[in-house]
C-alpha atoms as a PDB file:
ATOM      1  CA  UNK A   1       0.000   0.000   0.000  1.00  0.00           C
ATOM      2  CA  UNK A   2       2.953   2.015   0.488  1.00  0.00           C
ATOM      3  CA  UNK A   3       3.767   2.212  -2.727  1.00  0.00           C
ATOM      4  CA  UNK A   4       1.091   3.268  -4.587  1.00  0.00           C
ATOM      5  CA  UNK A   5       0.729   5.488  -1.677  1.00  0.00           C
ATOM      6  CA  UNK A   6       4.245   7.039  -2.957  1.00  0.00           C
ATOM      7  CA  UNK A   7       3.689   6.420  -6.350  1.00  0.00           C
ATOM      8  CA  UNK A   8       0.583   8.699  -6.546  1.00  0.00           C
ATOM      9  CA  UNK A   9       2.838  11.225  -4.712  1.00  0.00           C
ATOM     10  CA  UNK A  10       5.116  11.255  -7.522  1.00  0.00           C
ATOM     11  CA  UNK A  11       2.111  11.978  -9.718  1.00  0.00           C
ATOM     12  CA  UNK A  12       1.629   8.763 -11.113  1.00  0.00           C
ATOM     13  CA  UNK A  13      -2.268   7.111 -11.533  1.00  0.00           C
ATOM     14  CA  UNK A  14      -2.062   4.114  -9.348  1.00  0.00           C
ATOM     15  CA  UNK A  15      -4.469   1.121 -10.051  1.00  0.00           C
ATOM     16  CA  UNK A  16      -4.241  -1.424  -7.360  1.00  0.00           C
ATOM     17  CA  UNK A  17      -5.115  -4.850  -8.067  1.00  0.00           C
ATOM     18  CA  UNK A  18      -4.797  -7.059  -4.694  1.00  0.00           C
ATOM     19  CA  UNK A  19      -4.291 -10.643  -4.701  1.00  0.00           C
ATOM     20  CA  UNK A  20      -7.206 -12.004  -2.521  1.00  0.00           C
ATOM     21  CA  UNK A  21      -5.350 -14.689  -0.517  1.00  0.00           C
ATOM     22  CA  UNK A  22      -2.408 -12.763   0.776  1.00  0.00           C
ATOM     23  CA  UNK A  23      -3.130  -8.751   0.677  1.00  0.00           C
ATOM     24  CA  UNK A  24      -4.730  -6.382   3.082  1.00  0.00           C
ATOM     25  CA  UNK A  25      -8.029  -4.159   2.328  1.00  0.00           C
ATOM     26  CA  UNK A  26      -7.438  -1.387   0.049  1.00  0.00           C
ATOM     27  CA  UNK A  27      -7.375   1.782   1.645  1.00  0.00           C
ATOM     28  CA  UNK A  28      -9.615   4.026   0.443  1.00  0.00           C
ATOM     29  CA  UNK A  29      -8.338   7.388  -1.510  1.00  0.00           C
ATOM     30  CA  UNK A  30      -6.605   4.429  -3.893  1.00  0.00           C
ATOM     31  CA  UNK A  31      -8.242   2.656  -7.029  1.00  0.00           C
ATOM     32  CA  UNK A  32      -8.824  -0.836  -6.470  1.00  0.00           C
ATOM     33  CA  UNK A  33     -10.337  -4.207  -7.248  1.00  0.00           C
ATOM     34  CA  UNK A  34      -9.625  -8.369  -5.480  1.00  0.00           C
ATOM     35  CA  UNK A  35      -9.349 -10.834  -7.466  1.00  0.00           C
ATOM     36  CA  UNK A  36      -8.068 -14.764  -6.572  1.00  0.00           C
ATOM     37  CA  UNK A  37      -4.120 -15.589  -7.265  1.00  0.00           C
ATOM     38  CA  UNK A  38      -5.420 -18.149 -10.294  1.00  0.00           C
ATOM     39  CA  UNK A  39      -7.121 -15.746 -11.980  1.00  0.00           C
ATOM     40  CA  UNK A  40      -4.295 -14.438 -14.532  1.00  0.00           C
ATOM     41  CA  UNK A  41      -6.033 -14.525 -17.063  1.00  0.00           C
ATOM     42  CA  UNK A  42      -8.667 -11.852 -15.945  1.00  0.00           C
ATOM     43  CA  UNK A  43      -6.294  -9.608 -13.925  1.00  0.00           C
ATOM     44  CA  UNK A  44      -4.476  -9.494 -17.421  1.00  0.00           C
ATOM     45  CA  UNK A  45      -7.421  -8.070 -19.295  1.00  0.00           C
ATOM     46  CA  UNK A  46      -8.490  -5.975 -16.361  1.00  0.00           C
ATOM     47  CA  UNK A  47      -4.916  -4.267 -16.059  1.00  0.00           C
ATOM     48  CA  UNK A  48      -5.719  -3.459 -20.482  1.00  0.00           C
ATOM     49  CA  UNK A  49      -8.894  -2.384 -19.488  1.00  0.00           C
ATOM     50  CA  UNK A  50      -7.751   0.227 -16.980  1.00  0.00           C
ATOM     51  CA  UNK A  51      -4.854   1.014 -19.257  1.00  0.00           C
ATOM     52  CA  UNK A  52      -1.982  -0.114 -17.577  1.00  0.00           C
ATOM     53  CA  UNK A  53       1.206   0.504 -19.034  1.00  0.00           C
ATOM     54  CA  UNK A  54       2.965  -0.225 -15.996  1.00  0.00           C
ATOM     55  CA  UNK A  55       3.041  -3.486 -13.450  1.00  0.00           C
ATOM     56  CA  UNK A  56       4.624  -3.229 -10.219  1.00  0.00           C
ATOM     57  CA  UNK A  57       4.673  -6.072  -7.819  1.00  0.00           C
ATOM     58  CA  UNK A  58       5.132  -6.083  -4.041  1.00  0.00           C
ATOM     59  CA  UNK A  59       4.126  -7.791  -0.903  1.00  0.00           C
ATOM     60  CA  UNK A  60       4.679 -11.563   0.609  1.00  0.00           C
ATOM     61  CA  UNK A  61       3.048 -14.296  -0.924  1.00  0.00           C
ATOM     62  CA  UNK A  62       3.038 -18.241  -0.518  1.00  0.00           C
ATOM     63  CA  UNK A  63       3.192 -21.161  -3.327  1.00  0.00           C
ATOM     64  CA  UNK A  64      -0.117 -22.775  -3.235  1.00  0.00           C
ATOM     65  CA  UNK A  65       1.390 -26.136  -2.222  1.00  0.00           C
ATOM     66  CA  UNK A  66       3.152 -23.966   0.619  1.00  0.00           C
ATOM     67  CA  UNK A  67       0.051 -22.563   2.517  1.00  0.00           C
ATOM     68  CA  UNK A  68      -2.806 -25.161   1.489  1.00  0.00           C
ATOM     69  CA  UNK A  69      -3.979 -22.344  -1.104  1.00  0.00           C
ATOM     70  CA  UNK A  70      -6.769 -23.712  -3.589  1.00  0.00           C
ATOM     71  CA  UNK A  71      -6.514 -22.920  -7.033  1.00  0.00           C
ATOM     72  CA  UNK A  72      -8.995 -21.992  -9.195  1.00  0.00           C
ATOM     73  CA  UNK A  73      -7.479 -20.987 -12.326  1.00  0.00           C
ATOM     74  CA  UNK A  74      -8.543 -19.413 -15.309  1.00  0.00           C
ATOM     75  CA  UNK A  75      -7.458 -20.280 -18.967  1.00  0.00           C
ATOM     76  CA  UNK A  76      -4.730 -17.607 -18.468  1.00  0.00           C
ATOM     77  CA  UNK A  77      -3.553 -18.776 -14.947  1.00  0.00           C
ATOM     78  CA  UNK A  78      -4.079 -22.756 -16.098  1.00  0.00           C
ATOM     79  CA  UNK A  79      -1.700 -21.709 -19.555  1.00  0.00           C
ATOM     80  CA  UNK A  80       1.227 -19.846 -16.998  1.00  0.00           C
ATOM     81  CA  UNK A  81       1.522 -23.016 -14.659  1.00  0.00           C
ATOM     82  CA  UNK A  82       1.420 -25.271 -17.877  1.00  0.00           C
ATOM     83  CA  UNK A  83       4.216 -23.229 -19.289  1.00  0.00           C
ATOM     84  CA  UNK A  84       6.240 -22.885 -16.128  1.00  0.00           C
ATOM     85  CA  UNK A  85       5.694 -26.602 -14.384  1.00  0.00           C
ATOM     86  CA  UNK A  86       9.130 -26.701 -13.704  1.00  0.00           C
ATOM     87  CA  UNK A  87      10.085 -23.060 -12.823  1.00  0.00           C
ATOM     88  CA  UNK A  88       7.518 -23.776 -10.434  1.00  0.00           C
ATOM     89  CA  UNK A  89       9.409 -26.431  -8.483  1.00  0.00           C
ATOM     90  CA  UNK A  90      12.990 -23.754  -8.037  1.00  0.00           C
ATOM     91  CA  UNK A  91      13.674 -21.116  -6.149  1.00  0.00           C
ATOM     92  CA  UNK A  92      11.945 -17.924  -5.830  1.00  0.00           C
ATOM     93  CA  UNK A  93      13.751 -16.199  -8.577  1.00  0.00           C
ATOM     94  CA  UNK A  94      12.800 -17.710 -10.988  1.00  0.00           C
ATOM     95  CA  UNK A  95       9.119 -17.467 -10.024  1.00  0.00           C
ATOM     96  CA  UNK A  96       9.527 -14.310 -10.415  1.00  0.00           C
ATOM     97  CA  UNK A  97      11.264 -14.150 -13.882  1.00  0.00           C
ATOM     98  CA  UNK A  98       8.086 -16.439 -15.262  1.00  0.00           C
ATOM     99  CA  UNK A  99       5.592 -13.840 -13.654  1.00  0.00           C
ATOM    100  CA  UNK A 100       7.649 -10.824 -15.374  1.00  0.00           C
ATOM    101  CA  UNK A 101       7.766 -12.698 -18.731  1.00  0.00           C
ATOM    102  CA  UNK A 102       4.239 -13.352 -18.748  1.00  0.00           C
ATOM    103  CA  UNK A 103       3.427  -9.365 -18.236  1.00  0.00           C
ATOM    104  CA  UNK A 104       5.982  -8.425 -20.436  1.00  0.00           C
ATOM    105  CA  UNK A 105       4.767 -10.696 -23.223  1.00  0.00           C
ATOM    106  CA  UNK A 106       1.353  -9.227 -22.564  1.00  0.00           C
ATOM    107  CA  UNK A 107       2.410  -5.745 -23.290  1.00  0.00           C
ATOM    108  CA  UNK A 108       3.154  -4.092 -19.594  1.00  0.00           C
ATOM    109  CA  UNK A 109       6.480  -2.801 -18.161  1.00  0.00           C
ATOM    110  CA  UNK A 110       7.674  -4.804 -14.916  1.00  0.00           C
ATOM    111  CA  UNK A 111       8.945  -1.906 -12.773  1.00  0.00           C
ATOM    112  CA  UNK A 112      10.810  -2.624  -9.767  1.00  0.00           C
ATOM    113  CA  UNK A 113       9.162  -0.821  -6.594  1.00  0.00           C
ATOM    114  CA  UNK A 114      11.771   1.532  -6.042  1.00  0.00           C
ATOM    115  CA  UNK A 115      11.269   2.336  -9.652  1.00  0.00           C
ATOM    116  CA  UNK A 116       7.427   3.320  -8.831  1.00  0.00           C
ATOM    117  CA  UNK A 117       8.672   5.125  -5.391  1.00  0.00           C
ATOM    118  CA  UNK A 118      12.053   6.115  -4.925  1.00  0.00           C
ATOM    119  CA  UNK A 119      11.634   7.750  -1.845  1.00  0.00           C
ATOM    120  CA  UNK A 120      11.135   4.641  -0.060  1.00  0.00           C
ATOM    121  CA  UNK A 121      14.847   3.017  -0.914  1.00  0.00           C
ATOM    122  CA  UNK A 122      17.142   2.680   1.640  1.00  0.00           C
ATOM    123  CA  UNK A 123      19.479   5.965   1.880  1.00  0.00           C
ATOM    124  CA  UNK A 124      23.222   5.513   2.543  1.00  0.00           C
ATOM    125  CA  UNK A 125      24.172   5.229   6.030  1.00  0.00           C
ATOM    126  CA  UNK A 126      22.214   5.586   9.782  1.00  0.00           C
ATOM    127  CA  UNK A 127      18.592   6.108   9.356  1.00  0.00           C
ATOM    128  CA  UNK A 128      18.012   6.136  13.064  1.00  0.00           C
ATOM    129  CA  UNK A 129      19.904   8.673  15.758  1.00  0.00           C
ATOM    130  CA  UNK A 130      20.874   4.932  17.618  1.00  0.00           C
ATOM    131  CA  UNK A 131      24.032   4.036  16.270  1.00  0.00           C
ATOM    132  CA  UNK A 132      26.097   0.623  16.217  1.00  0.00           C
ATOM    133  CA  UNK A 133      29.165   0.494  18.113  1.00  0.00           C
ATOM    134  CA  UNK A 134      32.512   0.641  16.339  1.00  0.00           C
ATOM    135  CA  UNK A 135      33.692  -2.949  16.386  1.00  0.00           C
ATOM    136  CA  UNK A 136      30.101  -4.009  14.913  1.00  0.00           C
ATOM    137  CA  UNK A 137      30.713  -1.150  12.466  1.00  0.00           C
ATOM    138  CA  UNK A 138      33.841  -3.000  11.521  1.00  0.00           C
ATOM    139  CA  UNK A 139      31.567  -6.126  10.576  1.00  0.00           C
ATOM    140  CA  UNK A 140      29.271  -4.331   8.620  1.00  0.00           C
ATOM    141  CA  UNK A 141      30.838  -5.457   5.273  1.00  0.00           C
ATOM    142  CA  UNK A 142      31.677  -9.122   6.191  1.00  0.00           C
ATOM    143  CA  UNK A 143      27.714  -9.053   6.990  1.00  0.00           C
ATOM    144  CA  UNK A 144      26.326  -8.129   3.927  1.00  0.00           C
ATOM    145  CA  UNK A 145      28.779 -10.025   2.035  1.00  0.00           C
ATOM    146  CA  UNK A 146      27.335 -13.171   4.296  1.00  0.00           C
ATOM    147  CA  UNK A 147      23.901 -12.337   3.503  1.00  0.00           C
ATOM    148  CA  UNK A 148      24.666 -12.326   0.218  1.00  0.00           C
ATOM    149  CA  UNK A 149      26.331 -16.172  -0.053  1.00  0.00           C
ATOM    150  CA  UNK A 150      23.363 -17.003   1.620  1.00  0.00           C
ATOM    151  CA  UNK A 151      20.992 -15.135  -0.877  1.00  0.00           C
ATOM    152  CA  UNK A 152      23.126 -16.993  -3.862  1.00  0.00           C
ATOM    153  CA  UNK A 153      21.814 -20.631  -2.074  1.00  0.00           C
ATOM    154  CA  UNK A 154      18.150 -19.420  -2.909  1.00  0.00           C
ATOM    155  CA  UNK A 155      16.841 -19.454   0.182  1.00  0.00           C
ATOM    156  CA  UNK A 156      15.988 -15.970   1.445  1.00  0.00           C
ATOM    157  CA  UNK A 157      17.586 -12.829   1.536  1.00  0.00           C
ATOM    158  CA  UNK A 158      18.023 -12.325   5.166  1.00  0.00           C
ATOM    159  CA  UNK A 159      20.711 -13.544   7.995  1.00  0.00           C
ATOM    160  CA  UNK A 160      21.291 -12.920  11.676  1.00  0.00           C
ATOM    161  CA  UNK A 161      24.452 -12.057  11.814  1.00  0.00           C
ATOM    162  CA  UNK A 162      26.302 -12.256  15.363  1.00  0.00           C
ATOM    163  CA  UNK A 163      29.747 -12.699  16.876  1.00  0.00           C
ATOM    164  CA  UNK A 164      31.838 -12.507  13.487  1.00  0.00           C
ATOM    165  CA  UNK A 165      29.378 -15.202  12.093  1.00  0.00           C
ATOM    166  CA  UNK A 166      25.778 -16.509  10.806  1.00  0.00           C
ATOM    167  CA  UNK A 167      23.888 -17.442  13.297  1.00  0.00           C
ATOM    168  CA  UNK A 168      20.547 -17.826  11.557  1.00  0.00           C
ATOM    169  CA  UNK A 169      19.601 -18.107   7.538  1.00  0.00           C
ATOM    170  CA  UNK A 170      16.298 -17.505   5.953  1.00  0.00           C
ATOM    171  CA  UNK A 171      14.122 -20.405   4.910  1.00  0.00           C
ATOM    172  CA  UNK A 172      11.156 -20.103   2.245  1.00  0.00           C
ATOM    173  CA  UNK A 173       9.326 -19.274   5.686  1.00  0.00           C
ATOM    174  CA  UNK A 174      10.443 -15.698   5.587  1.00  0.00           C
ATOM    175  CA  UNK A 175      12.247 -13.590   7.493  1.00  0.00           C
ATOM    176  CA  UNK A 176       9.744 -12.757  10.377  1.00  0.00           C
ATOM    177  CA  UNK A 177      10.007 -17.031  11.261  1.00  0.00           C
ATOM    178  CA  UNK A 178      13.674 -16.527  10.898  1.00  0.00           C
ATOM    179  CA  UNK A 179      13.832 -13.744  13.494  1.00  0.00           C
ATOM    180  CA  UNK A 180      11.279 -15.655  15.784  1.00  0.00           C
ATOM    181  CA  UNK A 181      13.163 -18.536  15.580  1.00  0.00           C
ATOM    182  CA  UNK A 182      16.478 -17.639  16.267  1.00  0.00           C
ATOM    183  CA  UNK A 183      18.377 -18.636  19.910  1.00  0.00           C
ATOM    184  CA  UNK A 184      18.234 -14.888  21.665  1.00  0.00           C
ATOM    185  CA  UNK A 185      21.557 -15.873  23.684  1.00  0.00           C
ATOM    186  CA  UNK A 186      22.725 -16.640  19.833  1.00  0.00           C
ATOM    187  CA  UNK A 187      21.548 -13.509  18.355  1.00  0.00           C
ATOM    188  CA  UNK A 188      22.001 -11.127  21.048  1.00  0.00           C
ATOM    189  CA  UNK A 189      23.814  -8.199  19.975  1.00  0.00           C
ATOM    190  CA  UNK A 190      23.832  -8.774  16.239  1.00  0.00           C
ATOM    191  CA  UNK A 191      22.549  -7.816  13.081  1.00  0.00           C
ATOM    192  CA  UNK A 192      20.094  -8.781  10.987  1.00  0.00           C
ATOM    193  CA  UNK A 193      21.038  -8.468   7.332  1.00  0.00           C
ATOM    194  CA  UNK A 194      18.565  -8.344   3.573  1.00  0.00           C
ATOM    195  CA  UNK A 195      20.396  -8.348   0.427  1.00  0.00           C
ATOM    196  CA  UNK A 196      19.526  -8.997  -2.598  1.00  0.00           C
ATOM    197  CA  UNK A 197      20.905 -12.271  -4.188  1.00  0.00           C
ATOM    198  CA  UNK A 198      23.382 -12.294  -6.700  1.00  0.00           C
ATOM    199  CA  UNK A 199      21.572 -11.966 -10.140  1.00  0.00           C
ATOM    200  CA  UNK A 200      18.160 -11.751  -8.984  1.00  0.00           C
ATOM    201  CA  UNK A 201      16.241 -10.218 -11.214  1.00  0.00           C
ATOM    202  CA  UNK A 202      16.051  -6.655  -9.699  1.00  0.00           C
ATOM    203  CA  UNK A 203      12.031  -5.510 -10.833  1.00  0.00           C
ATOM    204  CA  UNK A 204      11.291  -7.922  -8.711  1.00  0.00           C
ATOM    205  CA  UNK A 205      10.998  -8.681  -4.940  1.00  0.00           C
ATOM    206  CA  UNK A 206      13.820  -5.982  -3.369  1.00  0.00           C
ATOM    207  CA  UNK A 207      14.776  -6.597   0.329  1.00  0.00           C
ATOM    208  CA  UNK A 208      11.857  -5.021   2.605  1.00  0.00           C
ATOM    209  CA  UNK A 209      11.897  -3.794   6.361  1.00  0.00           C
ATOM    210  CA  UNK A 210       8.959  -1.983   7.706  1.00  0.00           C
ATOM    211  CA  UNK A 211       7.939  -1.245  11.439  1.00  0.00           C
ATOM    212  CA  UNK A 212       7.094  -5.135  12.244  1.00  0.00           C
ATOM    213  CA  UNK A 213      10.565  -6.093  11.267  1.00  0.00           C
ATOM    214  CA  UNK A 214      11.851  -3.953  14.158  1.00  0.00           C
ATOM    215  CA  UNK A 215       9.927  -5.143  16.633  1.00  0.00           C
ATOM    216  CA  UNK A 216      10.661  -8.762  15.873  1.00  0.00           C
ATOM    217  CA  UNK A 217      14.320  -7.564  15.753  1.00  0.00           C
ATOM    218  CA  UNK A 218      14.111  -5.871  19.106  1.00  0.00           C
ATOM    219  CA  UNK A 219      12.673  -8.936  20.544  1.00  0.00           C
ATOM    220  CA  UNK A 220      15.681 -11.005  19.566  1.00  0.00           C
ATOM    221  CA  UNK A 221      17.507  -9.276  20.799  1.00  0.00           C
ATOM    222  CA  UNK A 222      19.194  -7.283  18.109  1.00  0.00           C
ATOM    223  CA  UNK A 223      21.239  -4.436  18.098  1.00  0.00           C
ATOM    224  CA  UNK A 224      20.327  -3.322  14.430  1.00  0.00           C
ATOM    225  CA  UNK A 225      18.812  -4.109  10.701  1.00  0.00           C
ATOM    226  CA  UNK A 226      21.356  -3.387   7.987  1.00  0.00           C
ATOM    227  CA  UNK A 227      20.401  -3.119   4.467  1.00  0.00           C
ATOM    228  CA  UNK A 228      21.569  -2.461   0.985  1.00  0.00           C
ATOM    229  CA  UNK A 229      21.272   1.259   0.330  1.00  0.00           C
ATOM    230  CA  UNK A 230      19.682   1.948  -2.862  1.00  0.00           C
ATOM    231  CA  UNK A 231      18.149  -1.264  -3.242  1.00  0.00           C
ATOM    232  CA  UNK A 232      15.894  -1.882   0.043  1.00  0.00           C
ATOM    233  CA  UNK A 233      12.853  -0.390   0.654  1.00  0.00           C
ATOM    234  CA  UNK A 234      11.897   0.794   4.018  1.00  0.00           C
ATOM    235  CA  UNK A 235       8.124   0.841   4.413  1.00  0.00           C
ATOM    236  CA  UNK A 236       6.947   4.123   6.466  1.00  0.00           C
ATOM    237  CA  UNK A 237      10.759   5.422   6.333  1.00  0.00           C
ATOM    238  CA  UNK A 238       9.980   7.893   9.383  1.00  0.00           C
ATOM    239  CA  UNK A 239       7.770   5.216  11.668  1.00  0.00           C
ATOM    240  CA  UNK A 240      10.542   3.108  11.169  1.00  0.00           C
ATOM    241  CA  UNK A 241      12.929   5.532  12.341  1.00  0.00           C
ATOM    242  CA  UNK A 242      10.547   6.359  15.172  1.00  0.00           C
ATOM    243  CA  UNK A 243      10.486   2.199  16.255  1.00  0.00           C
ATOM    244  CA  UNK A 244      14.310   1.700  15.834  1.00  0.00           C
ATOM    245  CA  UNK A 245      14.888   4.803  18.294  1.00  0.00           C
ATOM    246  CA  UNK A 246      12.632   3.715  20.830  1.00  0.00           C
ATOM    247  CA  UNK A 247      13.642   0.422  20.801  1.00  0.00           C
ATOM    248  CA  UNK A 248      17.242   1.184  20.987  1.00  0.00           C
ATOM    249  CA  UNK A 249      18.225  -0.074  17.864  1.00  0.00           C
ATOM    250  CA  UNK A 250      19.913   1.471  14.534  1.00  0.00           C
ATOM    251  CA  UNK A 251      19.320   0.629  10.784  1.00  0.00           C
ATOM    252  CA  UNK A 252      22.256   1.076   8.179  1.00  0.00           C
ATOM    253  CA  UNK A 253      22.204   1.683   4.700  1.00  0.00           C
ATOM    254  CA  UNK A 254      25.550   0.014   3.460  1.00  0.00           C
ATOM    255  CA  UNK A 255      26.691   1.955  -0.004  1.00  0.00           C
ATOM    256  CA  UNK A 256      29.135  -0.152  -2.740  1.00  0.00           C
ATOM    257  CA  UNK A 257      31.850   0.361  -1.853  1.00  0.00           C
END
């Protein structure tokens, strides 16, 4: 919601079209229709109808097999898992490259978010007035760099990072399981770390931290979120900021170096 929130900021006409089984109610000041994840077919023609030059995609969702999802699919969404049975099976990326070839095949630009609303990416360096101390400054770059191996295994984009090592990866659960998961006498202290993977495909699915992230992160005991300026989006950049003070905690933007 945030980003067509910032997207009609920047003056753009935002038409939100919400997948039923994962997404939250439209709020209203924003254009919007439901319609069921099998239904590609439809959303397709309804995106035309609209006149959508544009696609954007953002938010969590599950595989069917992965959250007992029922499909229903139309001829359009029956035709995409015919032609991508075995993408189906991999990792997440290349999900995601058969959902942006399908658009772009159809006629529609696959923006990246941060494309649609650039004020949400990640700046370079603190966000927050908490700070990290100097010898976890030091591990900043040995972090990301470890969130990154892990992102090239296709498992997740996130790591605890603790104690000059990984202490916790992310699964296909997500990151909020990861950070509930962890051993707080493991994770105390550390950092949790999003990247994006090595040649993911970079319209699609950037790192994310929003307000909930920092609360989980507080509760394991964390002493702050680092991300990849530039290529993260923070969701409700000054709430967040707001949370991470309060809680003690600092997030990072880490720059190339």
């Amino acid at each position: 919601m945030e980003i067509a929130r910032a997207a009609m900021v920047a003056g753009r006409d935002v038409f939100l079209l919400a997948v039923e089984e994962f997404a939250d109610p439209a709020p209203a000041g924003i254009d919007s229709e439901r319609k069921s994840i099998g239904k590609l077919g439809w959303c397709i023609r309804r995106l035309r109808e609209r006149q959508c030059t544009e696609v954007v995609f953002a938010g969590h969702f599950k595989r069917p097999r992965d959250g007992n999802i029922r499909m229903r699919p139309d001829l359009g969404g029956i035709w995409f898992l015919v032609s991508n049975f075995g993408v189906l099976r991999r990792h997440n990326d290349g999900i995601h490259r058969a959902i942006a070839s399908t658009f772009e095949r159809a006629g529609f630009r696959v923006l990246s978010p941060l494309q649609a609303a650039p004020t949400l990416a990640a700046s370079p360096g603190y966000l927050t007035l908490s700070r990290g101390a100097p010898a976890l400054e030091r591990d900043f770059r040995l972090a990301l760099e470890a969130a990154r191996q892990h992102g090239a295994s296709g498992q997740g984009q996130a790591i605890i990072y603790a104690n000059g090592r990984t202490v916790a990866a992310e699964t296909k659960a997500g990151t909020d399981a990861m950070l509930k998961g962890v051993d707080p006498l493991a994770a105390r202290g550390g950092l949790l770390v999003k990247s994006m993977a090595p040649g993911q495909l970079v319209s699609m699915d950037p790192p994310a931290i929003g307000c909930h992230t920092v609360e989980l992160a507080a509760a394991a005991g964390l002493a702050g979120i680092l991300v990849e300026a530039g290529h993260s989006v923070i969701v409700q950049p000054q709430a967040v900021k707001a949370a991470a003070d309060a809680a003690g905690l600092f997030v990072y933007g880490m720059s190339e170096p």
